[in-house]
Each structure stands twice: as C-alpha cells, then as structure tokens.
C-alpha atoms as a PDB file:
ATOM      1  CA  UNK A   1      58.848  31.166 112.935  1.00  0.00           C
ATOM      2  CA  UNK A   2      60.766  34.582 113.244  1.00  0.00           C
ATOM      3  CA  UNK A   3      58.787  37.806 113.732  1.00  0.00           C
ATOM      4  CA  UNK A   4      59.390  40.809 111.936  1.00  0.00           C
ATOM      5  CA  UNK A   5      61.003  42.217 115.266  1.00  0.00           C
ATOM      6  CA  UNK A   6      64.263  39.833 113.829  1.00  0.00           C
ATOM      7  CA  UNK A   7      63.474  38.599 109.993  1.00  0.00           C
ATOM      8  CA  UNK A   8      62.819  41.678 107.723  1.00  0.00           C
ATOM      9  CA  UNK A   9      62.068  39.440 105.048  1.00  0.00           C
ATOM     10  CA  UNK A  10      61.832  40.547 101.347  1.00  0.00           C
ATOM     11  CA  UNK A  11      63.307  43.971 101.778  1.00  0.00           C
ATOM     12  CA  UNK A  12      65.414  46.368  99.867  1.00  0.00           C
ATOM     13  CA  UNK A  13      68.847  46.535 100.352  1.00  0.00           C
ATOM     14  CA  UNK A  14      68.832  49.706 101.436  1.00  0.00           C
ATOM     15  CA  UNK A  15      66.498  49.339 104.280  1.00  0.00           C
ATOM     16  CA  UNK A  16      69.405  47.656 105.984  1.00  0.00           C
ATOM     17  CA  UNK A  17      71.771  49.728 105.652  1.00  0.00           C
ATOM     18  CA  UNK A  18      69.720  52.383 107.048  1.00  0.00           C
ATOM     19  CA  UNK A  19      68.908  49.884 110.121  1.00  0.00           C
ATOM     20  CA  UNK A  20      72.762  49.350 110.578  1.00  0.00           C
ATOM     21  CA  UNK A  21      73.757  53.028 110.507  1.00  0.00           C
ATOM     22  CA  UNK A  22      71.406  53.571 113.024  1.00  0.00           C
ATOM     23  CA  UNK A  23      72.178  51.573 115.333  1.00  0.00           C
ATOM     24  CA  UNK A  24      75.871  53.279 116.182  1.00  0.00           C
ATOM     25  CA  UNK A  25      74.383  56.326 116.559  1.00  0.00           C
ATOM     26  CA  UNK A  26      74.068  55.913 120.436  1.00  0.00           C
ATOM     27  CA  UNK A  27      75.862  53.857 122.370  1.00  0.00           C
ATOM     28  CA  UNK A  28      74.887  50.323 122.337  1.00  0.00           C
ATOM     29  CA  UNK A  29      73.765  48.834 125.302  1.00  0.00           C
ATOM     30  CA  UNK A  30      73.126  45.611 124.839  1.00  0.00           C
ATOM     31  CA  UNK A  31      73.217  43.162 122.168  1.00  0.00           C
ATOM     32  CA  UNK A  32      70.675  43.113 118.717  1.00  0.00           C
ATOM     33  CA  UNK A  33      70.153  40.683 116.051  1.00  0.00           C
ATOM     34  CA  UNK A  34      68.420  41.482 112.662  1.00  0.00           C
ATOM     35  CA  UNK A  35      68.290  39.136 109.841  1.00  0.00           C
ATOM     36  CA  UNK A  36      67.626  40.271 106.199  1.00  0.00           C
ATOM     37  CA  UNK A  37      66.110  38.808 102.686  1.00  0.00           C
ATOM     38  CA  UNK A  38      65.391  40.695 100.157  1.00  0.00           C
ATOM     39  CA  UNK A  39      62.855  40.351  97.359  1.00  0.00           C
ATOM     40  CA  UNK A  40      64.949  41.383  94.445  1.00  0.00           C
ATOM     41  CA  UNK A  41      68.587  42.407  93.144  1.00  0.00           C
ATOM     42  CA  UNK A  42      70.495  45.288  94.779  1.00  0.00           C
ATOM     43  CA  UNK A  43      74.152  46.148  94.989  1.00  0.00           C
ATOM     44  CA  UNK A  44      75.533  47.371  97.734  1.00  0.00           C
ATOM     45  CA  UNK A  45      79.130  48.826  97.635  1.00  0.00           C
ATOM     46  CA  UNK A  46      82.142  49.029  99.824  1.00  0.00           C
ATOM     47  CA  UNK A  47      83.300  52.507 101.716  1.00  0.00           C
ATOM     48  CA  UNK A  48      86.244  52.657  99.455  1.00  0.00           C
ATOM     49  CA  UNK A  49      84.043  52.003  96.272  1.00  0.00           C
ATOM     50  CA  UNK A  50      81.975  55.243  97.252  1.00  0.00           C
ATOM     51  CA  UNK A  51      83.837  57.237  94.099  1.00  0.00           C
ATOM     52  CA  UNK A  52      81.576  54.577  92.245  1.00  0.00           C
ATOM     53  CA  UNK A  53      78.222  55.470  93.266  1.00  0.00           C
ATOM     54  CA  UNK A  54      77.463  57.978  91.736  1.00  0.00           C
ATOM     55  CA  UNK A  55      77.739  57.157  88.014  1.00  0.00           C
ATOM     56  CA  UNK A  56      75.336  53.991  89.435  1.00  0.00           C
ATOM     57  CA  UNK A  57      72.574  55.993  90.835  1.00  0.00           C
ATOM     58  CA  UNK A  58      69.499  55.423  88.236  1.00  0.00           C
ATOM     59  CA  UNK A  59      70.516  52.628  86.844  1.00  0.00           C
ATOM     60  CA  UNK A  60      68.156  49.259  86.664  1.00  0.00           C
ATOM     61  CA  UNK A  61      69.667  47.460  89.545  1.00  0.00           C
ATOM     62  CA  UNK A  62      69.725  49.686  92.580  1.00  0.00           C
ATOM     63  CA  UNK A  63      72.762  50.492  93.931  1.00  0.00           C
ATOM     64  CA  UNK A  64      73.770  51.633  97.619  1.00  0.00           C
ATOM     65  CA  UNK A  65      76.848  52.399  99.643  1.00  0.00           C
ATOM     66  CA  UNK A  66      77.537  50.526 103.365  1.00  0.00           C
ATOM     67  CA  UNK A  67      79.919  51.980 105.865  1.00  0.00           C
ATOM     68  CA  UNK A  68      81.968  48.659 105.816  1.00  0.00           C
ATOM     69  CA  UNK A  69      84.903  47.943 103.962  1.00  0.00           C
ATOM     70  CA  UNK A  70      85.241  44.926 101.273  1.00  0.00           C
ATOM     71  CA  UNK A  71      83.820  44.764  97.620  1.00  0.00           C
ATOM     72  CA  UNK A  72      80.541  45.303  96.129  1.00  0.00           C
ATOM     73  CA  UNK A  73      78.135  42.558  97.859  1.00  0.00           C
ATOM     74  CA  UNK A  74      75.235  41.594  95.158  1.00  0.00           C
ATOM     75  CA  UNK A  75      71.696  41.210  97.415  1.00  0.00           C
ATOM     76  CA  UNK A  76      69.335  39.842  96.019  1.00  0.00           C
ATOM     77  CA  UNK A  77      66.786  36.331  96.701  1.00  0.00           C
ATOM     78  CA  UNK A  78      69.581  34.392  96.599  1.00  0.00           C
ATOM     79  CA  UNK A  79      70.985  35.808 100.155  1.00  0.00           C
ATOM     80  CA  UNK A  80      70.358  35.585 103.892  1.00  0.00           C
ATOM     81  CA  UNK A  81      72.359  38.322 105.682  1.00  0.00           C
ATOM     82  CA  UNK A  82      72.443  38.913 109.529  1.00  0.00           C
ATOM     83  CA  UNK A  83      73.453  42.283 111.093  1.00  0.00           C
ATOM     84  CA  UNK A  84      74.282  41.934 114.338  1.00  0.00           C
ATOM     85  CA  UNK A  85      75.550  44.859 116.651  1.00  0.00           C
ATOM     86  CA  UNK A  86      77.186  44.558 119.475  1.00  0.00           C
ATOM     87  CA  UNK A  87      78.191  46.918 122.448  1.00  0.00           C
ATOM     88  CA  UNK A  88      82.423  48.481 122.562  1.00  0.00           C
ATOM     89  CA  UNK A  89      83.192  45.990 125.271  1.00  0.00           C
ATOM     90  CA  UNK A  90      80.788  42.744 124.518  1.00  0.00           C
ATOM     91  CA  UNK A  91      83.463  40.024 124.964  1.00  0.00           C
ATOM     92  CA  UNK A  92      82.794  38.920 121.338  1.00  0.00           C
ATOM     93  CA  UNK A  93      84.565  42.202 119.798  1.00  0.00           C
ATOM     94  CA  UNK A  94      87.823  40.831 120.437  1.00  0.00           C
ATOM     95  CA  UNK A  95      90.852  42.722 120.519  1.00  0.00           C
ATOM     96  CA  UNK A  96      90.904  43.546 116.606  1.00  0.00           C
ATOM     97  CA  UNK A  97      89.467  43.586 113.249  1.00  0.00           C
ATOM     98  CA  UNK A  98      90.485  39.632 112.330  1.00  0.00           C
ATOM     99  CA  UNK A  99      89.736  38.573 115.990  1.00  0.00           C
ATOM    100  CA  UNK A 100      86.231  40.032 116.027  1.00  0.00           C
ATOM    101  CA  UNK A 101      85.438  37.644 112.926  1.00  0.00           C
ATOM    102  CA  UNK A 102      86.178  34.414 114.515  1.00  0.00           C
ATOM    103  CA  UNK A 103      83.398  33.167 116.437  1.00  0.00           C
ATOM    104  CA  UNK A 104      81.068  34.395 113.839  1.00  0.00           C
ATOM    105  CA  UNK A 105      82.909  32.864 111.123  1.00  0.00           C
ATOM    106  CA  UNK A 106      82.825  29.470 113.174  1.00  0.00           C
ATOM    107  CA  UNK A 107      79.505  30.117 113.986  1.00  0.00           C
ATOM    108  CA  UNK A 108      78.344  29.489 110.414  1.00  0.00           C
ATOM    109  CA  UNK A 109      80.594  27.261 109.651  1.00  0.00           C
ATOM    110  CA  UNK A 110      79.079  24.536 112.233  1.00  0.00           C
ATOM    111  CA  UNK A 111      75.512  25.723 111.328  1.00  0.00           C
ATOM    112  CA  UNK A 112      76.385  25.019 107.504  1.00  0.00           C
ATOM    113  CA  UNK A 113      78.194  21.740 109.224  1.00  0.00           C
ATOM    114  CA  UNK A 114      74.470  20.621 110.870  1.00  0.00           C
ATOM    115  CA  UNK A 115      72.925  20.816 107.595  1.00  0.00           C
ATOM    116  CA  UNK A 116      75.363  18.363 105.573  1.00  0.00           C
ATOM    117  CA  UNK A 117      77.812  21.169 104.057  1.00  0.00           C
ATOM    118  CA  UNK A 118      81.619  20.766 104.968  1.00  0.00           C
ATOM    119  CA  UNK A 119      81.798  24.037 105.688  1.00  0.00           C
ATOM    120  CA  UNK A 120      84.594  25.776 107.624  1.00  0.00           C
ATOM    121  CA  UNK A 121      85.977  28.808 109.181  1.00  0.00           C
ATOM    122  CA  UNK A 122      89.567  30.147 107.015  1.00  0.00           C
ATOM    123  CA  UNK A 123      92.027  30.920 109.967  1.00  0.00           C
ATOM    124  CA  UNK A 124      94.670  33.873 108.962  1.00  0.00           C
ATOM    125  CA  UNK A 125      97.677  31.461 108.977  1.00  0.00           C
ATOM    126  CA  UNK A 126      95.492  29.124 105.872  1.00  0.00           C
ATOM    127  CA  UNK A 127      95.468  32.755 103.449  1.00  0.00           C
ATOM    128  CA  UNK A 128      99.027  33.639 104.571  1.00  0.00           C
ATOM    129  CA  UNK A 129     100.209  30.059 103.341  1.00  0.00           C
ATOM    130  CA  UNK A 130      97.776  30.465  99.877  1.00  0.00           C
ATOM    131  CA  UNK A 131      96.205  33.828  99.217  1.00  0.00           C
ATOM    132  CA  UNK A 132      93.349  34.274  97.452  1.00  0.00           C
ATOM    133  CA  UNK A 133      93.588  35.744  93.584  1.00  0.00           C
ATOM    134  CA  UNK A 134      93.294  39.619  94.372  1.00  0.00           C
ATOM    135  CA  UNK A 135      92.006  40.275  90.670  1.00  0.00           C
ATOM    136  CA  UNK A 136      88.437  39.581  92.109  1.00  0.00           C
ATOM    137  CA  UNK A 137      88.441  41.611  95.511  1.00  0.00           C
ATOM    138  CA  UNK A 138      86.287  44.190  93.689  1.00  0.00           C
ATOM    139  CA  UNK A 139      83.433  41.745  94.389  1.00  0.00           C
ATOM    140  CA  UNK A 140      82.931  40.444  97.881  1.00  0.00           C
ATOM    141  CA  UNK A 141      82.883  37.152  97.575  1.00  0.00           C
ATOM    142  CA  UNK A 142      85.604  37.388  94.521  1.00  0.00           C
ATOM    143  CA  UNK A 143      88.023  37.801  97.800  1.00  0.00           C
ATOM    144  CA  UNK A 144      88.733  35.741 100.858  1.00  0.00           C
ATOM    145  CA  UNK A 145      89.301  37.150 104.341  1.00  0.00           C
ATOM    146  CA  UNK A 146      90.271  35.320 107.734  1.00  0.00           C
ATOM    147  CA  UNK A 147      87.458  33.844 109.311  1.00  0.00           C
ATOM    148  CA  UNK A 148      84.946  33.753 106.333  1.00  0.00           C
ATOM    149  CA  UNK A 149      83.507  30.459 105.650  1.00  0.00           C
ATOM    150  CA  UNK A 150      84.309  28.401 102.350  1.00  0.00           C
ATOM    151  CA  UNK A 151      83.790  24.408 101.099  1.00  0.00           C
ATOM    152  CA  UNK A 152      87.065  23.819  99.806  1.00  0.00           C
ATOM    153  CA  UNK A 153      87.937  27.025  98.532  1.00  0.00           C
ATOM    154  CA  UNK A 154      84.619  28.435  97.384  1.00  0.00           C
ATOM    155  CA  UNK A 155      83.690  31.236  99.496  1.00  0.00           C
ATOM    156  CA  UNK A 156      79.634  30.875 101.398  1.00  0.00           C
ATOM    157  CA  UNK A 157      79.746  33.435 103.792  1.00  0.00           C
ATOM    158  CA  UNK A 158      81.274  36.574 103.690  1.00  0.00           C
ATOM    159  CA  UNK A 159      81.892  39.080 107.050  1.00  0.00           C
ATOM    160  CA  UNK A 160      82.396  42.602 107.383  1.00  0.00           C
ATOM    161  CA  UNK A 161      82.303  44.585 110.041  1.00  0.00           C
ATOM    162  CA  UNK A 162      81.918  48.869 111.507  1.00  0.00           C
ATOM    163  CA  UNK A 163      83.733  50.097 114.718  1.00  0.00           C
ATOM    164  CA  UNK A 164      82.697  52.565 116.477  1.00  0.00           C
ATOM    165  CA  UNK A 165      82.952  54.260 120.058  1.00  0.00           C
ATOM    166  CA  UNK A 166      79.836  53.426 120.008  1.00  0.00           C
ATOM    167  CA  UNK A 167      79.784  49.875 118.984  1.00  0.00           C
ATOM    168  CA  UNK A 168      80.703  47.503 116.654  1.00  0.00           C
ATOM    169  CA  UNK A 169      78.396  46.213 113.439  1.00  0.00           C
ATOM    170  CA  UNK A 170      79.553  42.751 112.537  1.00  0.00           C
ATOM    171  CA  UNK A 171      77.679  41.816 109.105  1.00  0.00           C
ATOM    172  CA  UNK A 172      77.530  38.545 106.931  1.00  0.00           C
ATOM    173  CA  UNK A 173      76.173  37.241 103.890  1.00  0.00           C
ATOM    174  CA  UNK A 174      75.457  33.351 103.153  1.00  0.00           C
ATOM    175  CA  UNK A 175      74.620  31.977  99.192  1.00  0.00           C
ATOM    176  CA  UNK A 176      71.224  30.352  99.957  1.00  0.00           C
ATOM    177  CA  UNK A 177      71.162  30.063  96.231  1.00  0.00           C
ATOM    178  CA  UNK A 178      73.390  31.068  93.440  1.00  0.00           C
ATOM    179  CA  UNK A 179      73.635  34.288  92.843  1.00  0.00           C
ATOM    180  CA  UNK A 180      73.511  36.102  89.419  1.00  0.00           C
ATOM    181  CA  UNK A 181      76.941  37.380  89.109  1.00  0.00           C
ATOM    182  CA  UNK A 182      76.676  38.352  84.899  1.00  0.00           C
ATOM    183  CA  UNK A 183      74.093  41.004  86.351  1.00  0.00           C
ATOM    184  CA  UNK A 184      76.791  42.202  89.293  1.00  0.00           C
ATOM    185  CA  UNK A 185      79.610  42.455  86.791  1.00  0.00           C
ATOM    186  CA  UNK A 186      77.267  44.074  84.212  1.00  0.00           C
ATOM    187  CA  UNK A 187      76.102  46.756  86.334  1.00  0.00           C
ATOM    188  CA  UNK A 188      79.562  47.900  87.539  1.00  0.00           C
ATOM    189  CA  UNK A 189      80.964  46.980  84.273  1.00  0.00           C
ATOM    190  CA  UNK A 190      83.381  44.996  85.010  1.00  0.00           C
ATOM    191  CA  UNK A 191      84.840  42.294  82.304  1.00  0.00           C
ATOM    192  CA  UNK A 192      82.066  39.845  81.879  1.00  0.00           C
ATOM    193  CA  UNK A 193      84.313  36.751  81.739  1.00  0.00           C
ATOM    194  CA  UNK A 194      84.267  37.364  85.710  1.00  0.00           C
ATOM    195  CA  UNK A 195      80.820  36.278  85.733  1.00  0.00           C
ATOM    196  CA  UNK A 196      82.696  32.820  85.574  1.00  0.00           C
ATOM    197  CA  UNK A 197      85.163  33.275  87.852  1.00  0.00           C
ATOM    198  CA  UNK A 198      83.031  34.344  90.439  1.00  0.00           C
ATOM    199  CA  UNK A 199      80.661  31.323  89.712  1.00  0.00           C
ATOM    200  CA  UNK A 200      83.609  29.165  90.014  1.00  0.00           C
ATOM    201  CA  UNK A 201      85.544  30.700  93.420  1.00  0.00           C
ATOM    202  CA  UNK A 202      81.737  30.660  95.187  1.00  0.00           C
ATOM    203  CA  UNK A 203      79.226  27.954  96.168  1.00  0.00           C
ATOM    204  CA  UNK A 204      76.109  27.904  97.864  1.00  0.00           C
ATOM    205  CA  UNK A 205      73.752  25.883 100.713  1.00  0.00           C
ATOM    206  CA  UNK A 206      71.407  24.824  97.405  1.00  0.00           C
ATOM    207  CA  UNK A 207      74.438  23.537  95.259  1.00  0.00           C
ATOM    208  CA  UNK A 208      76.258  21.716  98.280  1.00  0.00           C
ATOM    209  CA  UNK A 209      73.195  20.217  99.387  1.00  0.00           C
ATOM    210  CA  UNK A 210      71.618  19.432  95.990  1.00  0.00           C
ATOM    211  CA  UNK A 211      68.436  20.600  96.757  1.00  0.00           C
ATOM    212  CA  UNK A 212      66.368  24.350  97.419  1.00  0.00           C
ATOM    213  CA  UNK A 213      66.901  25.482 101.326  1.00  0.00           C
ATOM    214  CA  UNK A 214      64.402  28.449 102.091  1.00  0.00           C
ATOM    215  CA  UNK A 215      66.489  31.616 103.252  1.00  0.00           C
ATOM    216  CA  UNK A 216      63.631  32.056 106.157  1.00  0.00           C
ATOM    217  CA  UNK A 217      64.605  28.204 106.904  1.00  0.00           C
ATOM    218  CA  UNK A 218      68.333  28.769 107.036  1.00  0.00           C
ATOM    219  CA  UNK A 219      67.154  32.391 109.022  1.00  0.00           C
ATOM    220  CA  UNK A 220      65.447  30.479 112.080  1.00  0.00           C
ATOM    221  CA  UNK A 221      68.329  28.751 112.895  1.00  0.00           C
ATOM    222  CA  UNK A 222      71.009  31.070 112.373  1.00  0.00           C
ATOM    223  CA  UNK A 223      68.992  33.478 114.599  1.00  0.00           C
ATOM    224  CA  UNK A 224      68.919  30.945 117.259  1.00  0.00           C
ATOM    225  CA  UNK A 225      72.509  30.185 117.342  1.00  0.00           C
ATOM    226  CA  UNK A 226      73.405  34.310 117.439  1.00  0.00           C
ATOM    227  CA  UNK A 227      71.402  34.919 120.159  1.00  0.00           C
ATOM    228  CA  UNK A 228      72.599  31.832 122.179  1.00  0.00           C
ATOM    229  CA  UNK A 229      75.753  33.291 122.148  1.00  0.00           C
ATOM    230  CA  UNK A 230      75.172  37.021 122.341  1.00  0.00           C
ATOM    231  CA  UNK A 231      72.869  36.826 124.955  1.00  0.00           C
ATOM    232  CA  UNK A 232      70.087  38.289 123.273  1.00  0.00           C
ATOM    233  CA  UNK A 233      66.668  37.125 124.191  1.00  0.00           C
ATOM    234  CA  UNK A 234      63.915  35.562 121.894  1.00  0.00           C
ATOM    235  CA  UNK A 235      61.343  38.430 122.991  1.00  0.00           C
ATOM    236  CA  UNK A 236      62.624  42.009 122.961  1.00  0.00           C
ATOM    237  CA  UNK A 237      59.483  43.256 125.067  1.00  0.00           C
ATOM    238  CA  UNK A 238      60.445  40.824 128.210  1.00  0.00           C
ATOM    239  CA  UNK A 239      62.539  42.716 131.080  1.00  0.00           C
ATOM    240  CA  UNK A 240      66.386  42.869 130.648  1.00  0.00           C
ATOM    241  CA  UNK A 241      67.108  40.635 133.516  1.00  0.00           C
ATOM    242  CA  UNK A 242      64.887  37.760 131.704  1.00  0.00           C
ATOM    243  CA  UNK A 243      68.048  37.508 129.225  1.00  0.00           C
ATOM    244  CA  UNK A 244      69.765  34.951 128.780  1.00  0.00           C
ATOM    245  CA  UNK A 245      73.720  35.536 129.397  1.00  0.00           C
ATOM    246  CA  UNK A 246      75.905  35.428 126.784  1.00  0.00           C
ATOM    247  CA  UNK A 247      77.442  31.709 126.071  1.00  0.00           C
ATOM    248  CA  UNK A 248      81.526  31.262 124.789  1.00  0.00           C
ATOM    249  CA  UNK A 249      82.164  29.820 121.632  1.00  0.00           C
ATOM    250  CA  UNK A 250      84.237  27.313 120.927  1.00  0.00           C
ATOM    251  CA  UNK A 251      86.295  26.934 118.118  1.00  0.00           C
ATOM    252  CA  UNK A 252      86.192  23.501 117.209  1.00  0.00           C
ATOM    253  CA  UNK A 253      88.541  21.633 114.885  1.00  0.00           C
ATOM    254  CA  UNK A 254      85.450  20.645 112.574  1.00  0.00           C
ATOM    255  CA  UNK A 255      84.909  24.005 112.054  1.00  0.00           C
ATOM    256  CA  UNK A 256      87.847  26.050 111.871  1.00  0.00           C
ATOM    257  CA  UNK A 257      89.976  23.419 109.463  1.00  0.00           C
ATOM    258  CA  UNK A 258      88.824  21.773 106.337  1.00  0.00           C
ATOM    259  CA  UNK A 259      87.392  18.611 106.126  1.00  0.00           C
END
C-alpha cells in the first residue's frame, strides 16, 4: 500500500495545485511522484479560462485555477490523477510540448492494457488524419490531444503539462469511474445537452471493465510503473545513491495504435 509520502488520498482539489506550484519554485533536482484522489467534486480550470474564475468563486462546487493549459478538468471520486515533476534536462522532457507526452501517454496506455482495457496512446499523425470535435475543448476530456489515451475514441486519460526553467510538471487524469459531467456543465453553465456528449466522447476503467476498480488500486500500480521509469525510489528518506536509475520506455505497437 502507498504512504501518504505518494497517495494524498481524499483531498481537495486545490491541495494539488498548491503541491504542483510548489514544486517549480526551485530548481528541481531530481525526480517526484505524487498521486491524488479526492473525496468530493471540484473544478479545476485551465490558464486561459482564468477570466472565468472569478464569477465561480462561492459557488457549491469549488472551483480553482491550474497553471496548465487545456479545459476545465472536473475532480472529483471518480478520478486518479498523478503529478509528476521532473528536472529541465530529465531525458523524459523531450524536446517539446507533444514529445514530453509520449512516454506518459504510453505509459497508461499499457497499464490500462494489463488490466483488460484496449487502451492506447493517440500519436499526432492519428488527430491530424481525424480531429477531434473542437465544440467540446472547453472541457478537458471534451478534447483530444497527442499522446492522451482513449478506447476507440473515448478519451481515459488526459495530460497536461508546466515548463519551467526550473522544471517541467507533467499532469494526468484517468476515469476510475464515470464522472458527473451534468454537474461540470452546470456549474460553468455551459448548454446542458453537453452533459451527453461528454458522456458519450469519454469512458472509464469501471465501464470498460464492467466492474468497480478502487482509485487507490489503480494508484499502486501506476505509482510503480512512474517511478520505474523516472528513477524515483520507493522510500524518499533512503540516500540518493540507493535510487534506482531511470529505465527507457518503449513505445510499443500495442500501445501507441488501436487495437
């Protein structure tokens, strides 16, 4: 079982945000992983939704702003996210934006794959070929961006991601469960037929699978597989040279094409 040191489990949504901003305030040194559930509803909106924020403050759902781009990403039981922050030159950061996303995106694509869900990893050339409807990309998972992970063409696992000279903050989101979407299109008042359409362009571990998956299951081995390739250690209080070296990834056919 994860410690709290690596599961905050049954948090606000604003606790990790707080936790992510903080850790590009120094250079990073080394590599961290943080997983996150949360114990009830929160919103949490894109840089360039910031404009919205304000006229949301109060309300019954809270609502919070993350330094990432993308749509407004609806927390809530229903979600296991993973922050995981990385130093300027890890080899992982790639040379870009849409390069940085693709070992995480395969990642959970062959972690989904290991449970029974035919996941997989969208490659740029798949959304140049058939982009997503843009009417949705007010919503985070109402878009689709290279390297996030789908079944078919219902979006799982969303990415974002923070540069800094400091470091880089790669982020993701996987549907444990489904999510309530009337409540995210209520709260930022959007049309509520979208409630629908979001239903319908998503999916989730519980739906694929047919069955409940606990988040803090899904958490264990999702941690496991991050810090395998990161390098970050199982124990934070052992010595640095007790680490294990970061592994490549490889980007497998099963994962990066769909089934």
């Amino acid at each position: 079982m994860l410690t709290s040191a690596f599961l905050a489990d049954g948090i606000h949504c604003a606790e990790e945000q707080d936790w992510n901003r903080a850790q590009l305030l120094a250079p990073v040194l080394r590599p961290a992983v943080r997983l996150w559930t949360y114990a009830s509803p929160g919103i949490v909106l894109g840089r360039a939704q910031e404009a919205l924020h304000p006229g949301l403050v109060g309300g019954a759902t809270p609502v919070v702003l993350r330094d990432s781009g993308g749509g407004a990403v609806l927390a809530g039981p229903w979600m296991l996210s993973a922050s995981n922050v990385l130093p300027a030159d890890h080899p992982q950061v790639g040379t870009g934006t849409v390069s940085s996303y693709r070992w995480l995106g395969v990642l959970h694509a062959g972690l989904l794959r290991d449970l029974g869900i035919a996941a997989y990893a969208v490659p740029p050339e798949e959304l140049q070929v058939a982009p997503p409807d843009a009417s949705l990309k007010w919503a985070c998972f109402g878009g689709l961006s290279p390297w996030e992970v789908v079944v078919g063409r219902r979006k799982i696992v969303g990415l974002a991601q923070v540069r800094r000279r400091t470091g880089v903050l790669l982020t993701c989101g996987t549907l444990v469960s489904a999510p309530d979407w009337p409540l995210l299109c209520a709260t930022l008042g959007a049309n509520a037929a979208d409630a629908e359409r979001l239903r319908a362009c998503t999916t989730s571990c519980a739906e694929q699978l047919g069955a409940p998956l606990m988040a803090t299951v899904l958490a264990e081995r999702l941690h496991h597989m991050l810090i395998d390739v990161l390098g970050e250690h199982d124990d934070p209080r052992e010595p640095p040279h007790s680490r294990r070296a970061p592994r490549a990834v490889s980007a497998t056919l099963s994962a990066t094409a769909g089934p």
